[in-house]
C-alpha atoms as a PDB file:
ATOM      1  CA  UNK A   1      72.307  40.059  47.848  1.00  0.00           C
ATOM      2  CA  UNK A   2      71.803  43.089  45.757  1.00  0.00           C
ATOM      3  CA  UNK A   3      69.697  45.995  47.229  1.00  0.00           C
ATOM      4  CA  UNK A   4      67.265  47.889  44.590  1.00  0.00           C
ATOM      5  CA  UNK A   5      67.455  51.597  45.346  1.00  0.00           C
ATOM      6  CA  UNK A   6      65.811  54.700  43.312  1.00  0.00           C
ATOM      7  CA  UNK A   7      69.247  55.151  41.514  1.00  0.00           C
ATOM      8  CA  UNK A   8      69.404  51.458  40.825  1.00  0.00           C
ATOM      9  CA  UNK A   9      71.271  48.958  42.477  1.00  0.00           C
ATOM     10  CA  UNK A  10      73.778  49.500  45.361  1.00  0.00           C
ATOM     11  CA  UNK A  11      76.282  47.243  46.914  1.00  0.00           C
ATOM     12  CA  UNK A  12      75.745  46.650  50.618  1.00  0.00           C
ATOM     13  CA  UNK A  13      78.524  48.399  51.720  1.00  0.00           C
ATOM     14  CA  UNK A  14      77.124  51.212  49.805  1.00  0.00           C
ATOM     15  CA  UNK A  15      74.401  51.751  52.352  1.00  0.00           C
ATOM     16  CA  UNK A  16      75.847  51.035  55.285  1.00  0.00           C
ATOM     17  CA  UNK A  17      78.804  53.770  54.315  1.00  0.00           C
ATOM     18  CA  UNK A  18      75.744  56.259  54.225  1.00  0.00           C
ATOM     19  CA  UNK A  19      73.940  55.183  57.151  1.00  0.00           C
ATOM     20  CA  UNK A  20      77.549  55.439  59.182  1.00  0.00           C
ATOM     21  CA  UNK A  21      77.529  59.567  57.548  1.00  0.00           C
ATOM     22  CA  UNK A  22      74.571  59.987  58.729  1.00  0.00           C
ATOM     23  CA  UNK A  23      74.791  58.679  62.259  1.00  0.00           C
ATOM     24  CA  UNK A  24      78.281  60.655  62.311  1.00  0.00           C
ATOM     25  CA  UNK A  25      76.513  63.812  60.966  1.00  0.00           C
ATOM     26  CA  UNK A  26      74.027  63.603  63.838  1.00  0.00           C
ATOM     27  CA  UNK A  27      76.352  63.223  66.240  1.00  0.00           C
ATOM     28  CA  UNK A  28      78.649  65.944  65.107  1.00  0.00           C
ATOM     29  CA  UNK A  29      75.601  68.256  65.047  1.00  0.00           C
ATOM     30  CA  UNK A  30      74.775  67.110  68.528  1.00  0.00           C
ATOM     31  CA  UNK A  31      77.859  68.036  69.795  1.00  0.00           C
ATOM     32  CA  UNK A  32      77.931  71.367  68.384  1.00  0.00           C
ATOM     33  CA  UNK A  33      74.734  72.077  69.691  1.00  0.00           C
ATOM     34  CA  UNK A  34      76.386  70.854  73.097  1.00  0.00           C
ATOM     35  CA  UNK A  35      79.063  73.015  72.689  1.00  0.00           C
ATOM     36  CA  UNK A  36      76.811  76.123  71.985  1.00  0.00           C
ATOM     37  CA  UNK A  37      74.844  75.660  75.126  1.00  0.00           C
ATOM     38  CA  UNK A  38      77.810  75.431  77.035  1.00  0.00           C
ATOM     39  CA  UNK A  39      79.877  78.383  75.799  1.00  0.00           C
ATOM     40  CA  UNK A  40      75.727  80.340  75.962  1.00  0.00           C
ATOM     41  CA  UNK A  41      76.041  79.227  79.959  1.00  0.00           C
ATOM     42  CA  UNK A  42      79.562  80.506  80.462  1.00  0.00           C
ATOM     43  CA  UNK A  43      79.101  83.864  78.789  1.00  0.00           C
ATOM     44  CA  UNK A  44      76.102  84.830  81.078  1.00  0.00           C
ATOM     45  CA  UNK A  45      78.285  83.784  84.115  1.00  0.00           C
ATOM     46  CA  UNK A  46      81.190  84.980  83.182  1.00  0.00           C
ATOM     47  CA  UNK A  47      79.508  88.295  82.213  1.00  0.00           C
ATOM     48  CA  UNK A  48      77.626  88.737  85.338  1.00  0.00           C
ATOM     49  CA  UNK A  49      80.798  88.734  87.081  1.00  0.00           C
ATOM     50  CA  UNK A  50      82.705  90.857  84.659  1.00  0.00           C
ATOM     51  CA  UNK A  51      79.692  93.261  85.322  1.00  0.00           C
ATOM     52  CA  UNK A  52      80.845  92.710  89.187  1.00  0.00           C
ATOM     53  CA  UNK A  53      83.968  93.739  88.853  1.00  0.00           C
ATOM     54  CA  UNK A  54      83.671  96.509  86.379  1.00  0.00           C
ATOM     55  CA  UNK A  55      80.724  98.009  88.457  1.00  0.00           C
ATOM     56  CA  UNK A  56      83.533  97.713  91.804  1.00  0.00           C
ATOM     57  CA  UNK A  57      86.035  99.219  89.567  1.00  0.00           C
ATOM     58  CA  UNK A  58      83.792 102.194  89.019  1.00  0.00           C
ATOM     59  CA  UNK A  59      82.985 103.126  92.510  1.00  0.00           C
ATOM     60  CA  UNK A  60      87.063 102.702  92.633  1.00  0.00           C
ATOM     61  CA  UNK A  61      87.490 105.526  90.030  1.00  0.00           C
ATOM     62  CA  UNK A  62      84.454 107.829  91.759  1.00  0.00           C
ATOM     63  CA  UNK A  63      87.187 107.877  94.717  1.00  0.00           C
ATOM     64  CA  UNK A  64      89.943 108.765  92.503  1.00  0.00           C
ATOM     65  CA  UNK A  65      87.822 111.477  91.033  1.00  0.00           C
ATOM     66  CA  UNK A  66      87.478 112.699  94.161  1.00  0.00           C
ATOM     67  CA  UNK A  67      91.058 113.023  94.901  1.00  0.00           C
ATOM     68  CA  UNK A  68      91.184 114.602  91.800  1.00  0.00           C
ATOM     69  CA  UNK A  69      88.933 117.114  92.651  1.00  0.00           C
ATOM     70  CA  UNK A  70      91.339 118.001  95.908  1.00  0.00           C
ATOM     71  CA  UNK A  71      94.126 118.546  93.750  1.00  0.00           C
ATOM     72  CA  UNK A  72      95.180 115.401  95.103  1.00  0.00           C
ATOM     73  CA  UNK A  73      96.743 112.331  92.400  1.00  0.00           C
ATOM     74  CA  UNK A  74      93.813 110.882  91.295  1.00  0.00           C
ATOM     75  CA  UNK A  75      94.118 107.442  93.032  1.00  0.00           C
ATOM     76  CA  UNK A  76      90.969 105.779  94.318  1.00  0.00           C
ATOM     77  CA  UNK A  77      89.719 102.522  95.591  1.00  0.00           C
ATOM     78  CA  UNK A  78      87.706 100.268  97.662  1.00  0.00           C
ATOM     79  CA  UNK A  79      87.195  97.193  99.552  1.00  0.00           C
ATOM     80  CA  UNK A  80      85.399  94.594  99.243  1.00  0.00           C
ATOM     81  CA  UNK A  81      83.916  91.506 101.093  1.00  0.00           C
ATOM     82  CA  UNK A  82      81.185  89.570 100.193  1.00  0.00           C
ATOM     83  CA  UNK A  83      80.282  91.426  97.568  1.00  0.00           C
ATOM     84  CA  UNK A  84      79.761  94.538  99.522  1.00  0.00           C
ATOM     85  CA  UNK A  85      81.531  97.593  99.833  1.00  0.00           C
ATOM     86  CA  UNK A  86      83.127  97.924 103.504  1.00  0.00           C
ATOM     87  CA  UNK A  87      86.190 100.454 103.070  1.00  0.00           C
ATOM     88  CA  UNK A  88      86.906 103.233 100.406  1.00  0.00           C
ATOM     89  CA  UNK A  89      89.561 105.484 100.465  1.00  0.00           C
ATOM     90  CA  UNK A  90      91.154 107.842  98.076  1.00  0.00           C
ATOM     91  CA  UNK A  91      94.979 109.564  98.209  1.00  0.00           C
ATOM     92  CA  UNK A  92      95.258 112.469 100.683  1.00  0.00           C
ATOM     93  CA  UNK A  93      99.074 112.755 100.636  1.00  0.00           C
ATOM     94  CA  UNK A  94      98.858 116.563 100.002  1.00  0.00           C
ATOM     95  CA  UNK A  95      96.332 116.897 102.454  1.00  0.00           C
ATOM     96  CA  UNK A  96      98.093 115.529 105.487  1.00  0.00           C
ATOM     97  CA  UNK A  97     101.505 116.104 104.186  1.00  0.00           C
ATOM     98  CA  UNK A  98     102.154 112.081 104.860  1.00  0.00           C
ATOM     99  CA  UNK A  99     103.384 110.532 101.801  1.00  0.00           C
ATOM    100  CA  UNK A 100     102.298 106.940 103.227  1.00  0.00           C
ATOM    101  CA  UNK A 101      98.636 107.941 102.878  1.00  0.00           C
ATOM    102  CA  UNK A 102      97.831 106.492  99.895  1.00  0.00           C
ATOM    103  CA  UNK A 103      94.136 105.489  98.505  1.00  0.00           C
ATOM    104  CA  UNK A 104      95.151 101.562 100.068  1.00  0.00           C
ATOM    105  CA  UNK A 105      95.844 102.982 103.404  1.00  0.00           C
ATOM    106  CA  UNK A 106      93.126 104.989 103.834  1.00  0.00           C
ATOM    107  CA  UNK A 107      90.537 102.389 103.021  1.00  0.00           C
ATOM    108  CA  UNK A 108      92.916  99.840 105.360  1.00  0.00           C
ATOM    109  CA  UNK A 109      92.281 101.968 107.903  1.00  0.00           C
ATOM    110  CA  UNK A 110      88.463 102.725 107.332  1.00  0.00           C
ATOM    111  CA  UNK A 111      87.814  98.851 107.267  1.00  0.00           C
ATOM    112  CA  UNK A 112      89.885  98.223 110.676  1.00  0.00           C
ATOM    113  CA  UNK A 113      88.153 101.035 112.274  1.00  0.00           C
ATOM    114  CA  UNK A 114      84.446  99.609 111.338  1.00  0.00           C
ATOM    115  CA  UNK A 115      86.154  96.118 112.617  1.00  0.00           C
ATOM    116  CA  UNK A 116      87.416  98.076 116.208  1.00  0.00           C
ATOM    117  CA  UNK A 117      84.142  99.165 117.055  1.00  0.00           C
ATOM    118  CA  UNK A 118      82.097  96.335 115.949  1.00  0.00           C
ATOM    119  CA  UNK A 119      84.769  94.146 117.503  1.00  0.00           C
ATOM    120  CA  UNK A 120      83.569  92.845 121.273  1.00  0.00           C
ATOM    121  CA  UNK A 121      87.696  92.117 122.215  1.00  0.00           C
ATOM    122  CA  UNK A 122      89.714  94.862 123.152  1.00  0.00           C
ATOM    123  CA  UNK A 123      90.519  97.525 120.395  1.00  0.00           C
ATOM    124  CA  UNK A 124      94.241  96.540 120.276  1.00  0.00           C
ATOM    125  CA  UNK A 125      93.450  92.787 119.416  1.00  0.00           C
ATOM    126  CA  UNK A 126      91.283  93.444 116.419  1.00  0.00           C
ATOM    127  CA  UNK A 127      92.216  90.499 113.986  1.00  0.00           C
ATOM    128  CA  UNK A 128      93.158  91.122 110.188  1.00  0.00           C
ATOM    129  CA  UNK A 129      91.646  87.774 109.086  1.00  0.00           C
ATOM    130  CA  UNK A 130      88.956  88.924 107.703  1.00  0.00           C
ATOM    131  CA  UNK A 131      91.275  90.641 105.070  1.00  0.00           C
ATOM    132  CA  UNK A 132      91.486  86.897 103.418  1.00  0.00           C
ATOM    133  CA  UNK A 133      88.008  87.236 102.365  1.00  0.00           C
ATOM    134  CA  UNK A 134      88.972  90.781 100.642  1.00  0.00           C
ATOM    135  CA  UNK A 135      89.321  91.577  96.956  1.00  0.00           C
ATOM    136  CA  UNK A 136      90.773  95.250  96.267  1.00  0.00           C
ATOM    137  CA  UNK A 137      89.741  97.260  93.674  1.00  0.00           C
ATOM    138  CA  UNK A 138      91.883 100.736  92.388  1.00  0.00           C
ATOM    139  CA  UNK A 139      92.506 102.634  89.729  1.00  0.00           C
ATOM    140  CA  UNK A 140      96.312 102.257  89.538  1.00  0.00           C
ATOM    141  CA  UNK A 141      98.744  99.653  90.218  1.00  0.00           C
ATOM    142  CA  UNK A 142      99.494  99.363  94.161  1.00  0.00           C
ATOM    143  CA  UNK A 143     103.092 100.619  94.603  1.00  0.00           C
ATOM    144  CA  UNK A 144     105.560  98.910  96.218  1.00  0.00           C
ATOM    145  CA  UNK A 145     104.621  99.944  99.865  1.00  0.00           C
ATOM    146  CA  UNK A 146     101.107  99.455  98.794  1.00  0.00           C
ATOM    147  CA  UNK A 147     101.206  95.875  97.445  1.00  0.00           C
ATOM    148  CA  UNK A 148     103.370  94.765 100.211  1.00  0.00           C
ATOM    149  CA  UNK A 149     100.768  95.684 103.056  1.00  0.00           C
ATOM    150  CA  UNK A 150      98.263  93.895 100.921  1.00  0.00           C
ATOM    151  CA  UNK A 151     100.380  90.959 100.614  1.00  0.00           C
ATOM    152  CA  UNK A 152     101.077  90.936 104.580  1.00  0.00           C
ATOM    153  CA  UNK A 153      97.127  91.531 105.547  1.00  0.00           C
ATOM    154  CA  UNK A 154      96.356  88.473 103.327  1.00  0.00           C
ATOM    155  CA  UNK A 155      94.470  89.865 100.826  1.00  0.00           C
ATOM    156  CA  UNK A 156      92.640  87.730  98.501  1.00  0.00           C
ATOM    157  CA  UNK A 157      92.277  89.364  94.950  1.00  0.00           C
ATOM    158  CA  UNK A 158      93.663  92.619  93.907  1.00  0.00           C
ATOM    159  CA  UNK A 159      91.895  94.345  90.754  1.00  0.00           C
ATOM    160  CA  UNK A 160      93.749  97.549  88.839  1.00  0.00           C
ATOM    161  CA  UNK A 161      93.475  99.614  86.316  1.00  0.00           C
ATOM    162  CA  UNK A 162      96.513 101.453  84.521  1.00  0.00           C
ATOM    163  CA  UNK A 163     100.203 100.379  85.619  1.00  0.00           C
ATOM    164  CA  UNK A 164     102.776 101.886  87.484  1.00  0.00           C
ATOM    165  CA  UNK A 165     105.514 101.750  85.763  1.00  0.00           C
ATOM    166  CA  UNK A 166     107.657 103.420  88.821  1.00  0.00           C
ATOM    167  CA  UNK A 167     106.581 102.205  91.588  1.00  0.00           C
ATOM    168  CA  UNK A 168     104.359  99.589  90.941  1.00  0.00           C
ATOM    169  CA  UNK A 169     104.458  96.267  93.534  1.00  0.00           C
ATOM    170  CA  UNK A 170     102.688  93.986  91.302  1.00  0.00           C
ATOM    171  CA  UNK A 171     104.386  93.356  88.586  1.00  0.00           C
ATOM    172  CA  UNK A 172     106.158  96.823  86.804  1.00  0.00           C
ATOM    173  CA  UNK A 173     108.787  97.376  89.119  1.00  0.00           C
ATOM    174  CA  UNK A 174     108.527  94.371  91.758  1.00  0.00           C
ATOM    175  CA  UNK A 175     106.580  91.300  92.778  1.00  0.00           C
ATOM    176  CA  UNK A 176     105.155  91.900  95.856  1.00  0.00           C
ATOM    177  CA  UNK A 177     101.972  90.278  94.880  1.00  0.00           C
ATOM    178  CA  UNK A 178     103.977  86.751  94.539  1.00  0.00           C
ATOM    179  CA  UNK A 179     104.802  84.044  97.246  1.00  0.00           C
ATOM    180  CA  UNK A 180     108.080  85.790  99.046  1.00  0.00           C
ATOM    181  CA  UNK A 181     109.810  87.585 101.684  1.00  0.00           C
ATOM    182  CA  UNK A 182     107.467  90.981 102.341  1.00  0.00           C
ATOM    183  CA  UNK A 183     110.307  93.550 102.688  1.00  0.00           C
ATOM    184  CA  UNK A 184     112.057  92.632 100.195  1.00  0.00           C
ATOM    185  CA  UNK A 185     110.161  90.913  97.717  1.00  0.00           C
ATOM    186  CA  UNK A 186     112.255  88.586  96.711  1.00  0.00           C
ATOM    187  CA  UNK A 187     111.572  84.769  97.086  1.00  0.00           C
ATOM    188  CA  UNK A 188     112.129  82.657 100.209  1.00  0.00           C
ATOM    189  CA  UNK A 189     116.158  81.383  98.981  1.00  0.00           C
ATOM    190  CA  UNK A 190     117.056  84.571  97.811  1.00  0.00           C
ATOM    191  CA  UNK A 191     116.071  86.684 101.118  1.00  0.00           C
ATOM    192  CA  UNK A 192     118.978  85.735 102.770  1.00  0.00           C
ATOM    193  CA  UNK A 193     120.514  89.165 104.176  1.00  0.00           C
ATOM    194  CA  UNK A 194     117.984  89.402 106.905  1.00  0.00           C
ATOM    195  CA  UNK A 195     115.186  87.152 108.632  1.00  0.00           C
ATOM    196  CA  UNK A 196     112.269  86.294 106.151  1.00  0.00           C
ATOM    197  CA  UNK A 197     108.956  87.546 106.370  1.00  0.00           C
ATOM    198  CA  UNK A 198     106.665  84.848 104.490  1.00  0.00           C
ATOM    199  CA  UNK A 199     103.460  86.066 102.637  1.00  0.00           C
ATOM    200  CA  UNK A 200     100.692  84.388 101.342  1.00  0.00           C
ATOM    201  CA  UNK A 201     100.574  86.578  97.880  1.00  0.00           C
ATOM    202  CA  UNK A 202      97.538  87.685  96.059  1.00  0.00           C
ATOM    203  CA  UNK A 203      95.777  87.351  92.850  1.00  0.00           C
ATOM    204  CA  UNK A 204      96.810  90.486  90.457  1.00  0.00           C
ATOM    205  CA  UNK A 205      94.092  91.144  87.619  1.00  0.00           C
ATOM    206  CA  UNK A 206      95.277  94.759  85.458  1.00  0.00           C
ATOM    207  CA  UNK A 207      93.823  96.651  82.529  1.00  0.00           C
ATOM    208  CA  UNK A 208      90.408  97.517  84.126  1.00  0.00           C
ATOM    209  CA  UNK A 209      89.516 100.693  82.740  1.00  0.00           C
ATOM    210  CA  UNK A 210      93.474 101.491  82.219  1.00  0.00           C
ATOM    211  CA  UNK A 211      92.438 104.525  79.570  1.00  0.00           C
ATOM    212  CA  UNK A 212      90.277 106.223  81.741  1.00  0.00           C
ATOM    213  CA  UNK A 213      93.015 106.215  84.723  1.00  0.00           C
ATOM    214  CA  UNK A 214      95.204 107.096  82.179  1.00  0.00           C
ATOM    215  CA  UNK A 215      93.444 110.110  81.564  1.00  0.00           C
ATOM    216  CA  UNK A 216      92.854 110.920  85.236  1.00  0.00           C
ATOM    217  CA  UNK A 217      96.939 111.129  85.619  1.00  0.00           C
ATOM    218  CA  UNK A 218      96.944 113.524  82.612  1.00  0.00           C
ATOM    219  CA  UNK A 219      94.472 115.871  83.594  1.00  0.00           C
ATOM    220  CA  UNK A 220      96.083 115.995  87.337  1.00  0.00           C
ATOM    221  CA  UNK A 221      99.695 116.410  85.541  1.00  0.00           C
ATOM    222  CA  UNK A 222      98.701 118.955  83.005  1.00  0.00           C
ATOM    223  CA  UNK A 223      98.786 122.111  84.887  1.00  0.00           C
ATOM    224  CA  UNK A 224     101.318 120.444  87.105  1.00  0.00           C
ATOM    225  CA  UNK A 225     100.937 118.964  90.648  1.00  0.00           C
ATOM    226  CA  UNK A 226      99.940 122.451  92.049  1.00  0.00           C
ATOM    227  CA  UNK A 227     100.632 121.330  95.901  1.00  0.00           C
ATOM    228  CA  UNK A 228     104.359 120.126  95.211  1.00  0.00           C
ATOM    229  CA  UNK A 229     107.488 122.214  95.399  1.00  0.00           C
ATOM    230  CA  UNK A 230     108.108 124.520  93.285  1.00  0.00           C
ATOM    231  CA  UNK A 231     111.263 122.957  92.370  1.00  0.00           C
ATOM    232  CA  UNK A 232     109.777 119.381  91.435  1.00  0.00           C
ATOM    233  CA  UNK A 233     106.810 121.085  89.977  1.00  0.00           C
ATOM    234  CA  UNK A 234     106.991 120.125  86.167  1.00  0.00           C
ATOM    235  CA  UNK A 235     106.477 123.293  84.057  1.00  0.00           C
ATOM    236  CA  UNK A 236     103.999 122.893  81.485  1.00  0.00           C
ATOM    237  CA  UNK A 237     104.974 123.343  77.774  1.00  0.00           C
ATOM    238  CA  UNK A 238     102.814 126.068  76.167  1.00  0.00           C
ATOM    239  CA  UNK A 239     102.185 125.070  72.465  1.00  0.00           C
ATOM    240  CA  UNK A 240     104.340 127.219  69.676  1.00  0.00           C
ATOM    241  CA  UNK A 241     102.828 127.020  65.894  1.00  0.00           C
ATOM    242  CA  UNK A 242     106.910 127.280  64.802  1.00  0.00           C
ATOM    243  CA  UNK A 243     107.680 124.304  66.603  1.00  0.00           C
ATOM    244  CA  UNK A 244     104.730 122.384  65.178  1.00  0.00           C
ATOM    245  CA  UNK A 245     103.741 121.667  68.630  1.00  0.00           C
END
């Protein structure tokens, strides 16, 4: 049976071929317009929580300006636990002329304070738990020492900004931030020399705000770090018009 159409006549197969275009086009469109809402849904999540993290990653760099301001390196960072703030700390190396008191340790040692005298048990059986439920925000790569007593207290996420390519724990130099033996950090078969100390690891995220720690470092190191021996104290290069410099 023929079929009488404006542009004359047209085989049956004819029209169904366009009705199938059709019903594909609509379902293609359908699907992008599924596709659009879900990519519109994940952008405002994801963005509220990049807008978490940045925000955390700020009051991380107000403690590092802090140091900075102490002539101290210009380390900061904070704690936090349920989306609150509950330890800050900042390097005071110079100031207590303890190298170990770095911006991690200090707000370590803030939060277990708050957790001894809120704590109803004795003082010396405070519980480091509660550091699983801890993400870390600071404005340079842990070090070594750094990443490994985050790695031991069970910490949950760790958030950075610029690496350290010297003494960095999570990734530059070692992995302390990986499954492994804590003094070492090498992984469980390969810590053989001495008895294994098993970690849980942590979640590493770099790069926040890496140019702006970046330029913390440089304005500490310009003048030269004006607490450290004279010997070690790097002498700054004066510019010279016949060197091009």
């Amino acid at each position: 049976m023929l079929i009488l159409t404006k542009m004359g006549l047209a085989q049956p197969h004819t029209l169904h071929n366009k009705l199938v275009r059709q019903l594909w086009a609509i379902e293609r469109l359908h699907s992008i317009c599924s596709q659009i809402m879900c990519r519109l849904g994940s952008i405002s999540v994801t963005t509220a929580a990049d807008n978490s993290v940045m925000n955390f990653m700020k009051l991380a760099f107000a403690e590092a300006k802090g140091a900075l301001a102490r002539l101290e390196v210009p380390v900061g960072c904070v704690i936090v636990k349920d989306g609150e703030v509950i330890g800050r700390g900042s390097n005071r190396t110079n100031e207590t002329r303890n190298a170990t008191r770095h911006a991690e340790m200090e707000a370590i040692d803030m939060v277990l304070c708050l957790w001894q005298q809120s704590s109803t048990a004795h003082s010396d059986n405070v519980s480091c738990e509660g550091f699983q439920q801890c993400d870390l925000y600071v404005s340079c790569e842990p070090c070594i020492m750094c990443a490994s007593a985050l790695s031991l207290l069970g910490f949950r996420k760790v958030y950075y900004g610029c690496g350290n390519d010297r003494f960095g724990g999570c990734g530059s130099v070692l992995d302390m931030h990986s499954d492994g033996c804590a003094p070492c950090g090498l992984s469980y078969d390969q810590a053989e020399a001495h008895e294994v100390q098993k970690t849980r690891g942590f979640e590493c995220v770099g790069g926040l705000m890496a140019d702006e720690a970046v330029a913390l470092f440089q304005g500490f190191y310009e003048n030269g770090n004006q607490n450290a021996p004279r010997p070690h104290r790097p002498v700054r290069i004066e510019k010279s018009p016949k060197l091009g410099l």
